[in-house]
Every structure is written in structure tokens, then in C-alpha cells.
Protein backbone atom coordinates (compact mmCIF):
# COMPACT_ATOMS: atom_id res chain seq x y z
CA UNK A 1 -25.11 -20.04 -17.15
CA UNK A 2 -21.22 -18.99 -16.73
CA UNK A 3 -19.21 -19.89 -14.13
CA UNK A 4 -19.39 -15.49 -12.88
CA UNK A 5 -23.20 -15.81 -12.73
CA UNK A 6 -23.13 -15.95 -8.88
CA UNK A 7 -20.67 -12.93 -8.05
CA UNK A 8 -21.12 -9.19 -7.83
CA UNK A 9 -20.44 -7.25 -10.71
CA UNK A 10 -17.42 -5.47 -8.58
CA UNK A 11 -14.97 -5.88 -10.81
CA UNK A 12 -13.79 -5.54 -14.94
CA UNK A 13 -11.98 -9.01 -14.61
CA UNK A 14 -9.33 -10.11 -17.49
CA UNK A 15 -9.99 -13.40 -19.39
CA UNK A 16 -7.22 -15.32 -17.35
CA UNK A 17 -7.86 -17.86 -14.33
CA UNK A 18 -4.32 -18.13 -12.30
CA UNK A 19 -4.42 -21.76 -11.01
CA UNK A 20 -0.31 -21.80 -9.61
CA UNK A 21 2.38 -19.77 -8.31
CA UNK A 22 6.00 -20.03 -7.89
CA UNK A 23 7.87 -16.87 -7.15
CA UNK A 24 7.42 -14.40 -9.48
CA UNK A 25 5.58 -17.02 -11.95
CA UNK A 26 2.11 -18.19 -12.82
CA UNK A 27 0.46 -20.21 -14.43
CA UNK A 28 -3.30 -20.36 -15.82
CA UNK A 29 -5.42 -22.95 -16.47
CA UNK A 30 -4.23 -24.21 -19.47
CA UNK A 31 -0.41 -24.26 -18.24
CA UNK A 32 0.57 -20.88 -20.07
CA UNK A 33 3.38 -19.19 -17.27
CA UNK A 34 3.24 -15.58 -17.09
CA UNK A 35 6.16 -12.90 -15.04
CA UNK A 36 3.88 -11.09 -12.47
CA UNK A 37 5.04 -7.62 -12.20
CA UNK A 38 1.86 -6.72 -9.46
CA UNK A 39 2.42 -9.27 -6.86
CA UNK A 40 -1.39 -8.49 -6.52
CA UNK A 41 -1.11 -4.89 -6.09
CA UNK A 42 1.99 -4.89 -3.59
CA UNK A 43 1.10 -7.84 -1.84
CA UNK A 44 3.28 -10.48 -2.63
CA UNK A 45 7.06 -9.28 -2.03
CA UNK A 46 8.02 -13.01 -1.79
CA UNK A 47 6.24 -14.06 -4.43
CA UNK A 48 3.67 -17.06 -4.91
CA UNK A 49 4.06 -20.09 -2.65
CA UNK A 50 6.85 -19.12 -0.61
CA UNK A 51 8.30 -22.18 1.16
CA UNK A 52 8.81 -20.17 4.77
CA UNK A 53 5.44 -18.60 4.29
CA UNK A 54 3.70 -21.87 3.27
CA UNK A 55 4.97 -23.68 6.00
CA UNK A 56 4.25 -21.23 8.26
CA UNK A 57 0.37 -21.27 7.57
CA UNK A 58 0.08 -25.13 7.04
CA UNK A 59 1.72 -25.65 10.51
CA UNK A 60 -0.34 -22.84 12.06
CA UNK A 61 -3.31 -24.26 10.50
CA UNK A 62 -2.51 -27.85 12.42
CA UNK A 63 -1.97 -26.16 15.57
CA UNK A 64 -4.36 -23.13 16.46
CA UNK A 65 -6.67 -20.62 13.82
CA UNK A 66 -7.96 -18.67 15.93
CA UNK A 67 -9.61 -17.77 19.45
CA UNK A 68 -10.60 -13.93 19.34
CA UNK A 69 -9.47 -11.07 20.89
CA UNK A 70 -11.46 -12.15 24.12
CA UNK A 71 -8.36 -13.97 24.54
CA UNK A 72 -4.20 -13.30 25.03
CA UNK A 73 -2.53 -14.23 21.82
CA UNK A 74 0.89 -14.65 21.98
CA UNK A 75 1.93 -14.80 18.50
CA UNK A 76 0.03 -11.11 18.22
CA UNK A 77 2.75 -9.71 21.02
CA UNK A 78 5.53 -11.18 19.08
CA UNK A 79 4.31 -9.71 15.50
CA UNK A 80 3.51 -6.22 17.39
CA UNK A 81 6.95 -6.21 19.04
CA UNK A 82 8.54 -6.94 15.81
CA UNK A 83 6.40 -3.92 13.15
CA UNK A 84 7.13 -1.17 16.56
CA UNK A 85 10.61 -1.82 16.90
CA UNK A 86 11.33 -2.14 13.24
CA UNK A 87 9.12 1.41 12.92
CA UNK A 88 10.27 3.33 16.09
CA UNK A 89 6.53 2.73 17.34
CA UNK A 90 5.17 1.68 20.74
CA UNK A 91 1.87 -0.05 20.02
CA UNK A 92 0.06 -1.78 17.65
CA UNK A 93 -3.75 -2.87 16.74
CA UNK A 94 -4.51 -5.75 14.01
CA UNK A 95 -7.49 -5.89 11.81
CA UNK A 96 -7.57 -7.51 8.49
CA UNK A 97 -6.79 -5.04 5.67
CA UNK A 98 -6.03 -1.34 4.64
CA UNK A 99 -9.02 -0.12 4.59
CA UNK A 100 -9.81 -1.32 8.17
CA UNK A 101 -6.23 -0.17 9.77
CA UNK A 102 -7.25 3.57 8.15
CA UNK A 103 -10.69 3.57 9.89
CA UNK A 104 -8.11 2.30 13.29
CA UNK A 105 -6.35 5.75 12.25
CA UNK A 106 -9.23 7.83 11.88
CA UNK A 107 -10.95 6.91 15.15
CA UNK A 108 -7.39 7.68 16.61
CA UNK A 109 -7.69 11.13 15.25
CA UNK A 110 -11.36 11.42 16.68
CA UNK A 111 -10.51 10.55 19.91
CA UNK A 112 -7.22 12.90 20.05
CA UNK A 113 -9.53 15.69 19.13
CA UNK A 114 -12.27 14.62 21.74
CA UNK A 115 -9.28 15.01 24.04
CA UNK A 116 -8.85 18.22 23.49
CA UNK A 117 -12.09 19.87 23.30
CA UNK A 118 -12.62 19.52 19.81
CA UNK A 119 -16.44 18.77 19.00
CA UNK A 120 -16.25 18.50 15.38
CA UNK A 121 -12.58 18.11 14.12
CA UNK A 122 -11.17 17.14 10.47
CA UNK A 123 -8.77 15.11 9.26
CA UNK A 124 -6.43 16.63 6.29
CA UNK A 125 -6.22 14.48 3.23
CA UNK A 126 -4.54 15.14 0.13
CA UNK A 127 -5.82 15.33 -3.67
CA UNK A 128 -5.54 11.89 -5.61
CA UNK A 129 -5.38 9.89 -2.85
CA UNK A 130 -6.39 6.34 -1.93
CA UNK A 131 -7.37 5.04 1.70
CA UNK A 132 -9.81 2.31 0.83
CA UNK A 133 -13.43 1.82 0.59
CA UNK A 134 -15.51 2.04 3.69
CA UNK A 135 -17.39 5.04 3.86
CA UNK A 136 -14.81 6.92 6.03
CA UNK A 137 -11.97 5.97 4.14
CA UNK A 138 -14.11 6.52 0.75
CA UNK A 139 -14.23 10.04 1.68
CA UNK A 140 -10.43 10.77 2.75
CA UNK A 141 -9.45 9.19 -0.78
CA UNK A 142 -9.42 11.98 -3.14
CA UNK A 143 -10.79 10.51 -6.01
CA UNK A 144 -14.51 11.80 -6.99
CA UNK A 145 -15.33 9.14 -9.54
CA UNK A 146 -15.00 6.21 -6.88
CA UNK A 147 -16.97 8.28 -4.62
CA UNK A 148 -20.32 8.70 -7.14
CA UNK A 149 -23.01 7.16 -5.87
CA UNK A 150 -22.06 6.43 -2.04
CA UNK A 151 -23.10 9.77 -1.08
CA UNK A 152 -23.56 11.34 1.61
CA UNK A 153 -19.69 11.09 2.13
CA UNK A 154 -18.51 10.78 6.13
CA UNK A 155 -18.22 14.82 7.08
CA UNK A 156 -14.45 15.89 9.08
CA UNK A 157 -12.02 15.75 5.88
CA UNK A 158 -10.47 18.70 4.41
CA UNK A 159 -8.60 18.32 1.05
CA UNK A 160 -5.55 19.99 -0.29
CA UNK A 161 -3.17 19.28 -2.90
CA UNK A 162 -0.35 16.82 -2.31
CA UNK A 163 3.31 17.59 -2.06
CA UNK A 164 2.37 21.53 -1.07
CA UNK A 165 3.17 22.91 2.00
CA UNK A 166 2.00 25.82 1.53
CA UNK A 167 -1.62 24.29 1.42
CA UNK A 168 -1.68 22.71 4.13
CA UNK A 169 -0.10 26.03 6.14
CA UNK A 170 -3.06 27.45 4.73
CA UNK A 171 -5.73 25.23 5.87
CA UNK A 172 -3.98 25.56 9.68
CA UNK A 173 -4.76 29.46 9.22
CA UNK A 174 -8.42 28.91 7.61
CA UNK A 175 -10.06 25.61 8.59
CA UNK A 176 -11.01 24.98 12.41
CA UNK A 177 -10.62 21.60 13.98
CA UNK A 178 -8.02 20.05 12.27
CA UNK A 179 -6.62 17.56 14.38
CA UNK A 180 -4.44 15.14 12.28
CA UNK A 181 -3.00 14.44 8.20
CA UNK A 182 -3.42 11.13 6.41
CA UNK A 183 -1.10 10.93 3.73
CA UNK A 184 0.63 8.47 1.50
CA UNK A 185 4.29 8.77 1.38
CA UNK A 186 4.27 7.96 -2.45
CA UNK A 187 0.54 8.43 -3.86
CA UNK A 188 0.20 4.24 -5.31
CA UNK A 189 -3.17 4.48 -6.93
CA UNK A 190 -3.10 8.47 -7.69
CA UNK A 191 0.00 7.38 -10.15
CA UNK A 192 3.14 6.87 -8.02
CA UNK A 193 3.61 10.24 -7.38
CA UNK A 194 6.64 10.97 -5.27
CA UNK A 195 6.93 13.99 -3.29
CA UNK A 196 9.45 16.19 -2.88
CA UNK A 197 12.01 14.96 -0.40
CA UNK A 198 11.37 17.94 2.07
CA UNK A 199 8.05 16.86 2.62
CA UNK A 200 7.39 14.14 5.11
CA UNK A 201 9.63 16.25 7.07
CA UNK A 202 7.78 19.80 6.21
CA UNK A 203 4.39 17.83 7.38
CA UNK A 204 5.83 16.70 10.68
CA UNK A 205 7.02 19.71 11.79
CA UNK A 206 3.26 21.30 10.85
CA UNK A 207 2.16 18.89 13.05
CA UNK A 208 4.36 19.43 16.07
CA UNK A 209 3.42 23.21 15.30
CA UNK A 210 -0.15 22.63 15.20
CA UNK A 211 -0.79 19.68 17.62
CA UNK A 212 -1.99 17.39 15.20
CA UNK A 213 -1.10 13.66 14.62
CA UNK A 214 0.61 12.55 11.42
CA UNK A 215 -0.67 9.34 9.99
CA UNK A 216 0.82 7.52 7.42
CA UNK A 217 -0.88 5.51 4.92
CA UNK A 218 1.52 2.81 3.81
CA UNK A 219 -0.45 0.35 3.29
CA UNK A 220 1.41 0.05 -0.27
CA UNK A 221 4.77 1.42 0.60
CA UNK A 222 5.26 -0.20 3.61
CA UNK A 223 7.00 -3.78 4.38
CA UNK A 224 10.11 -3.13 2.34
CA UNK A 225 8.54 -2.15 -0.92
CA UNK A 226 10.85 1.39 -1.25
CA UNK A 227 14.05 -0.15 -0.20
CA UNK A 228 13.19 0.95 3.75
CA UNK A 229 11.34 -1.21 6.00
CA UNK A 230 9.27 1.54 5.52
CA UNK A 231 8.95 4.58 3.37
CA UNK A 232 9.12 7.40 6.27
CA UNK A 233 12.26 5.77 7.27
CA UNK A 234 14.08 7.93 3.88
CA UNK A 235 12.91 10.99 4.88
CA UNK A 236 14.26 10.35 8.85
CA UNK A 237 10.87 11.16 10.84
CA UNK A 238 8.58 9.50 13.12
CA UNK A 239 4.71 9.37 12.38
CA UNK A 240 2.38 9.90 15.43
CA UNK A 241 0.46 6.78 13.55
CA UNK A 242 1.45 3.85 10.87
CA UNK A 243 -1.51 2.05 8.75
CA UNK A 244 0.09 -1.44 7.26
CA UNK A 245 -1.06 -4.02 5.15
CA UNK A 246 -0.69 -5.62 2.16
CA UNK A 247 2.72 -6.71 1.91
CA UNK A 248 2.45 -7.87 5.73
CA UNK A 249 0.41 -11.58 5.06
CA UNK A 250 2.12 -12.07 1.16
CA UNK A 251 -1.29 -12.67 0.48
CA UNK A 252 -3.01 -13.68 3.70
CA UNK A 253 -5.37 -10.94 5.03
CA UNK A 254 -3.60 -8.61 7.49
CA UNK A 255 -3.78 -5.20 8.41
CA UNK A 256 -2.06 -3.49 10.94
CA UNK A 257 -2.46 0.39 12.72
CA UNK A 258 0.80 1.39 15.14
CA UNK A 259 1.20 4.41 16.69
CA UNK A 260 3.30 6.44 19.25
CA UNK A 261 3.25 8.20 22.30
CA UNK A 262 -0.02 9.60 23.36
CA UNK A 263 -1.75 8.19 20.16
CA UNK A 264 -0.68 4.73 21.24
CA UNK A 265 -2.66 5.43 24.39
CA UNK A 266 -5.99 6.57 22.30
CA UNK A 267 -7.53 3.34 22.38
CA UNK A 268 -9.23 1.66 25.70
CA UNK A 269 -11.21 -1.64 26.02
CA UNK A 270 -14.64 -0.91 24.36
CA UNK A 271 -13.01 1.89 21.97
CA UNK A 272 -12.48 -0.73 18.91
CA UNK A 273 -11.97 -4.54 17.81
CA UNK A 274 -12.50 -7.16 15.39
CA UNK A 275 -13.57 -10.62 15.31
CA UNK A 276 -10.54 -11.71 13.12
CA UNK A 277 -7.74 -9.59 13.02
CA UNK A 278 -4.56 -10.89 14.61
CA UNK A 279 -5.50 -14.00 15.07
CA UNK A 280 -2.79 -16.76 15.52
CA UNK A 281 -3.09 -17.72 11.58
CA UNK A 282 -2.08 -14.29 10.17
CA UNK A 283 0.13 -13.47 12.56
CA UNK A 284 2.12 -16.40 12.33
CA UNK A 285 2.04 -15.53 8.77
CA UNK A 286 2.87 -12.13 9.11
CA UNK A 287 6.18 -13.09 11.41
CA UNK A 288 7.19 -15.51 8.97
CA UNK A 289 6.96 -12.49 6.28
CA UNK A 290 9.42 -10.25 8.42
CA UNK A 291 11.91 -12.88 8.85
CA UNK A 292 12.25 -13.88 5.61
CA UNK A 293 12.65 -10.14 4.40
CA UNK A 294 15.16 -9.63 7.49
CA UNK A 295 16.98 -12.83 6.18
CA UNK A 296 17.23 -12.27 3.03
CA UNK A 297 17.97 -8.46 3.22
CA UNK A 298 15.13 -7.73 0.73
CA UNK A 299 14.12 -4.37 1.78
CA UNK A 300 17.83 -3.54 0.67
CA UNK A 301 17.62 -5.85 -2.70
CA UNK A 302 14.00 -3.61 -3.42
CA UNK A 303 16.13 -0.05 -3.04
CA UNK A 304 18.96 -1.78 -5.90
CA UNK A 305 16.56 -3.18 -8.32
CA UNK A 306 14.43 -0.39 -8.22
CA UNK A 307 17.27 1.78 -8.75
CA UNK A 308 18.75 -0.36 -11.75
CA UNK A 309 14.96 -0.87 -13.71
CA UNK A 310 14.17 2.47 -12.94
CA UNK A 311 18.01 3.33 -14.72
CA UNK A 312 17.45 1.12 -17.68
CA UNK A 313 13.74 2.17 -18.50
CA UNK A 314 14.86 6.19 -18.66
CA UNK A 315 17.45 4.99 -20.46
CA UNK A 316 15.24 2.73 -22.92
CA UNK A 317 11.93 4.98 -22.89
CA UNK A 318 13.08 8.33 -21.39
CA UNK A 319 13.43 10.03 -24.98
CA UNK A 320 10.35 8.20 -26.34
CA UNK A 321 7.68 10.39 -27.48
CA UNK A 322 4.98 10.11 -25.51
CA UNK A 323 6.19 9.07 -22.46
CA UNK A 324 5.89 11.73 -19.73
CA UNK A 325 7.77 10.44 -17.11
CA UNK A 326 9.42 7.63 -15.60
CA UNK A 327 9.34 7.66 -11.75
CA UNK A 328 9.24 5.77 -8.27
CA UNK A 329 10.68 4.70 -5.15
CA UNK A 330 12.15 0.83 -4.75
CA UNK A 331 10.40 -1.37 -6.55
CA UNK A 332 7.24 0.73 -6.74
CA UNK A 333 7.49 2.04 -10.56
CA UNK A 334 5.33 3.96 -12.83
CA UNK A 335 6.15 4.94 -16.31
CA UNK A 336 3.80 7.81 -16.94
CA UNK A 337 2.90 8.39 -20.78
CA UNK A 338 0.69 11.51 -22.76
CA UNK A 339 -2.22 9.56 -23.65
CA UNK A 340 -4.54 6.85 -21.55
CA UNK A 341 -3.06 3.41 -21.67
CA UNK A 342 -5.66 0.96 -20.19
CA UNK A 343 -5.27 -1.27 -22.94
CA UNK A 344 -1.68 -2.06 -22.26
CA UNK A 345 -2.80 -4.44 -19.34
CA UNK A 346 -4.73 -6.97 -21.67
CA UNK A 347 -1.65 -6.50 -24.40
CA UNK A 348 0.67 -7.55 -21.63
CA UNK A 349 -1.20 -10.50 -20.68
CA UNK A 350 -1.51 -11.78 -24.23
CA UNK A 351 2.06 -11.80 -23.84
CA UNK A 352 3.10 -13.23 -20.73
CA UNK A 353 3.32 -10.10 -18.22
CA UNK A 354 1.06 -8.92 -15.49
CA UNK A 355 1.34 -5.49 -15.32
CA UNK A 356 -1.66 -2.67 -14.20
CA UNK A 357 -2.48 1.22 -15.16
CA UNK A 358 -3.44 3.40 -12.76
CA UNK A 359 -4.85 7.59 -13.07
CA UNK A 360 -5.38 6.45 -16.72
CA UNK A 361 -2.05 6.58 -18.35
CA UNK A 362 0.73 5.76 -16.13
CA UNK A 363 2.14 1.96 -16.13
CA UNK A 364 2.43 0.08 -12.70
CA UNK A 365 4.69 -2.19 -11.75
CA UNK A 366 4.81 -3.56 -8.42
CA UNK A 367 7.21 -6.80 -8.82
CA UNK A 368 7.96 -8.98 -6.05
CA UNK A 369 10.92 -8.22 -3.68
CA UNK A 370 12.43 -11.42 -4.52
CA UNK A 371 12.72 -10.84 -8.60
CA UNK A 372 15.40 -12.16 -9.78
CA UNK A 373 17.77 -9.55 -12.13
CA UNK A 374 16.75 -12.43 -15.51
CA UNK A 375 13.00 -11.53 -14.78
CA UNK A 376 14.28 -7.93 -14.54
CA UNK A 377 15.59 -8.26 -18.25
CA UNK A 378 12.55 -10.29 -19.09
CA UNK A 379 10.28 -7.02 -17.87
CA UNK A 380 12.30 -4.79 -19.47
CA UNK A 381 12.40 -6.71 -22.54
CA UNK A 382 8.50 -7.10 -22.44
CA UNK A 383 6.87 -3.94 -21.59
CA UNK A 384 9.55 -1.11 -23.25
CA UNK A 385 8.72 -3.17 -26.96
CA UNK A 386 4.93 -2.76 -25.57
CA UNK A 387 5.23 0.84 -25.04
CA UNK A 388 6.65 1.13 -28.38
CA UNK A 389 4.43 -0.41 -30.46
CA UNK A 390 2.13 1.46 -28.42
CA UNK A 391 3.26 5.12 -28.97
CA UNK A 392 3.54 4.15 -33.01
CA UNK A 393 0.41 3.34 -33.15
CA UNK A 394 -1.01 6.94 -32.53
């Protein structure tokens, strides 16, 4: 019998067991360190083992878990004061990952369209999306091959291709009942696709147009990760409604829907909860998150090293051949190549990096905020002689 006999087949697992963290370092099982360029898929921005974020949770963890929402919890005011004035926002519900704070923004949506006569409204969502993997948020992500098999899909979304205007004026003219967007300000699992700068800006004003709200998905880009507290804040808009998580715990399970205005009003006693989220534990967790960022400027710190990696890699891959693209926002990266590249992820590990590929052939990297520029060298370094060996090999 292995040690895996026990678990769900859920995932394609890589032949490494991570017993230790410090920073942007691990270390396995048999002591080998490795530079983690993931932070677990935009989670850790201050790294493993944090000193302000482990103290945080082992004092927490002496004094008070958790009660339940039955209950005022004051450390849940503080952390909701804290995301709304940081995001221009007025109120804010906790729940315990992405996936939950979308379904938060799609029953926000329902209820604004139940408020204005609308029996059977839709949500638009974009092509190559992600939203998470409840059945409602299964079928606003615009990926059919991680919807096979879970149908019948949720009915009320209405696709259209990202980064076009034009589409979604079109589905205002043609598709009755839409009542709100979901979109990702940079498309993480679709490839780190950035849009064009006009067009947070082109969907709010839609949405003023049309009534609807605009919710944000940035449950990746969110929390400092783009070099902006959050990623809306570049483009200089307000969404109606913010989903957060990730980044927010640095590893402990938080999640996180704000909104504004008559959004933030949407909800009533009765109209949604949860057992766990925003209890003292993660909160506490969370607040110790935002003032370490706020402390050590690292929001700022993501917008320079992103700038400077994203420099040197078009500078050390841009005329490779095969590679399509290099392209991101703050320290959320992709190098795009011609060809699938899955099996640059175990040829990484092997040699000391923890990378990931997403939409087949474009290279992820999602290092902590607090990388230091040597581990910037040593990533460099690492994954351009990858690539090349790579691209030869063809």
C-alpha cells in the first residue's frame, strides 16, 4: 500500500514532499532546497514561515479560533475596514476561498436583478476564464475541458471573448437579462493574458450604461501581486464588487467578497453565511498579511521586480525561436512559447525551481512579493537555460 492510497485521485502530483519553508525556499524530505517561483499559485507573497504571520496565528491560536458568525467578531470589523478602505469599498463578507467569495458575487448579481424585475438574468463571463469549481463558478469559467463531466452546468452565464468591447456591446443589444460582468483583470489560469489598458475602464462605463454591476475576480491579482494593492487600481475605476483570496491568509484559508454602494446593501440576515469564514484565526492572519505588505511597501517592490524580470527575460528569450511572448503585470509573469511545455515543470524541479504551465504552453511564475533581486538572478539563471535546452530540442 503507498502512502496516496487513501486520497482522491484529484490531482497529477510531482514526486516531491515539501517538509520546510523559509521565504522563498524549501526544502523536501531529504533536505534538497528548492527557489519557489509559485508561492502556491499566488498565495504566498511573504513567503514560507513568515515571522509576523507565524506569530500572528500561534498567538491567535492561544487566545480565540473561532465562535461563528452567530457572534460579533471584532477582528472581522478591523480586517473589513482595512480591504474597503484600501479598495474604495464599503462592505465586506468573508468565506474561506475564491471559489466561495465568486458564488458571494454571483448571488449579489441575482439579487440585484431580483431587484429589478429580472426573473431570469445572466451574468457575462469572458472566454478562458477561471472562477473556481463549484458548480456556479464551474460554469462562469470558460474552460470546456474542466467542465466535462459536471454537466448540467448552472444556467444565467453568457460568454464572450475577453479584452473586446465590442462583444460585450453586442451581447447588451442581443441577450436579455444581463445584470452584471465577472471578469479577471489579468486572465491567471487562461495564460496571463493582459488586456488592453482601455478596458477595465471600457467595461465600467458599459455598466453604468447598462445598469449592471462590475465584479472583479482578483482572487489572483489582488493583495499586491501587480504592483497595486489591487489590479483595478492601474486602470483608475471602482468595481460595483471585489472577490479576494489567495494572497489574503499567505497560506491560511481566506476569502473575501466587498462591494459598493447598492451592491453592498444586497445581502440581509438569512441571504448567505458560512460556518468558518472570518473567524478570529484567519482574520488575525489576514491583518497581519496587510501590515506587513503596508510595512514593507511590497505592493510597490512587486510593480519594480516585475518590471526588471519581465526586462531581462525579453531581453534573454525575446528573440528565441519559439517563444511567443513574454508578458504580465507585477510579479504575475508568463513566458508564452509555440509548442506545449508541460514538461518544463518536472525539468525545473529536478533542478531546484518551482515553476507551473498553464493553457498548455505558457510558463508561470508567481514568486513571492518578498524575492529578493539574488533569487531574481537565480530564476533567471534557471528557467531561460531551461527554455533553451528546451526549444533545441525540437
Amino acid at each position: 500500500m503507498s502512502s496516496d492510497d487513501h486520497l482522491m485521485h484529484n490531482y497529477g502530483r510531482l514526486p516531491v514532499r515539501f517538509v520546510r519553508g523559509e521565504g522563498a525556499l524549501l526544502w523536501d524530505d531529504r533536505d534538497r532546497r528548492y527557489l519557489d517561483a509559485l508561492s502556491g499559485i499566488a498565495v504566498c507573497g511573504l513567503g514560507h514561515a513568515h515571522p509576523a504571520v507565524s506569530e500572528a496565528i500561534c498567538d491567535q491560536a492561544r487566545t480565540l479560533v473561532h465562535t461563528s458568525n452567530l457572534y460579533e467578531i471584532p477582528l472581522q470589523e478591523r480586517l473589513a475596514a482595512e480591504l474597503c478602505t484600501r479598495a474604495g469599498l464599503n462592505r465586506a463578507f468573508f468565506c474561506n476561498s475564491g471559489a466561495e467569495a465568486n458564488e458571494a458575487a454571483i448571488k449579489l448579481a441575482r439579487l440585484h436583478a431580483r431587484g429589478r424585475g429580472i426573473a431570469k438574468p445572466h451574468i457575462l463571463v469572458m472566454e478562458n476564464s477561471f472562477h473556481g469549481r463549484t458548480l456556479a463558478t464551474l460554469t462562469a469559467t470558460g474552460n470546456a475541458r474542466i467542465q466535462a463531466g459536471f454537466e448540467p452546468l448552472v444556467e444565467g452565464f453568457t460568454r464572450v471573448p475577453y479584452n473586446d468591447l465590442d462583444a460585450v456591446r453586442r451581447a447588451a443589444a442581443e441577450v436579455e437579462g444581463i445584470v452584471a460582468v465577472l471578469v479577471e483583470p489579468v486572465q491567471g489560469e487562461g495564460g496571463i493574458r493582459v488586456p488592453s489598458p482601455d478596458y477595465l475602464a471600457g467595461l465600467r462605463a458599459i455598466c453604468d450604461e447598462q445598469g449592471w454591476l462590475l465584479m472583479l475576480d482578483e482572487i489572483q491579482t489582488g493583495i499586491g501581486r501587480t504592483g497595486e494593492w489591487f489590479a483595478f487600481q492601474h486602470a483608475g475605476i471602482l468595481p460595483d464588487v471585489l472577490t479576494l483570496a489567495k494572497g489574503l491568509g499567505n497560506g491560511f484559508p481566506i476569502g473575501a467578497c466587498l462591494a459598493r454602494g447598492a451592491a453592498a446593501e444586497l445581502f440581509q440576515p438569512g441571504h448567505h453565511g458560512t460556518t468558518f469564514g472570518g473567524n478570529p484565526l484567519g482574520c488575525r492572519t489576514a491583518l497581519a498579511v496587510l501590515e506587513t505588505m503596508e510595512r514593507e511597501q511590497l505592493p510597490a517592490r512587486a510593480a519594480k521586480l516585475g518590471s526588471e524580470l519581465s526586462d531581462t527575460f525579453r531581453s534573454r528569450l525575446g528573440n528565441t525561436p519559439g517563444v511567443s511572448e513574454i508578458r504580465g503585470h507585477g510579479l504575475l509573469l508568463a513566458i508564452a512559447l509555440d509548442r506545449p511545455c508541460g514538461d518544463l515543470v518536472k525539468r525545473a524541479l529536478e533542478r531546484g525551481l518551482l515553476i507551473n504551465v498553464t493553457a498548455q504552453n505558457v510558463i508561470r511564475l508567481l514568486p513571492p512579493l518578498i524575492f529578493t533581486d539574488t533569487q531574481a538572478d537565480e530564476l533567471v539563471e534557471t528557467l531561460c537555460a531551461l527554455v533553451t535546452e528546451f526549444l533545441q530540442e525540437a
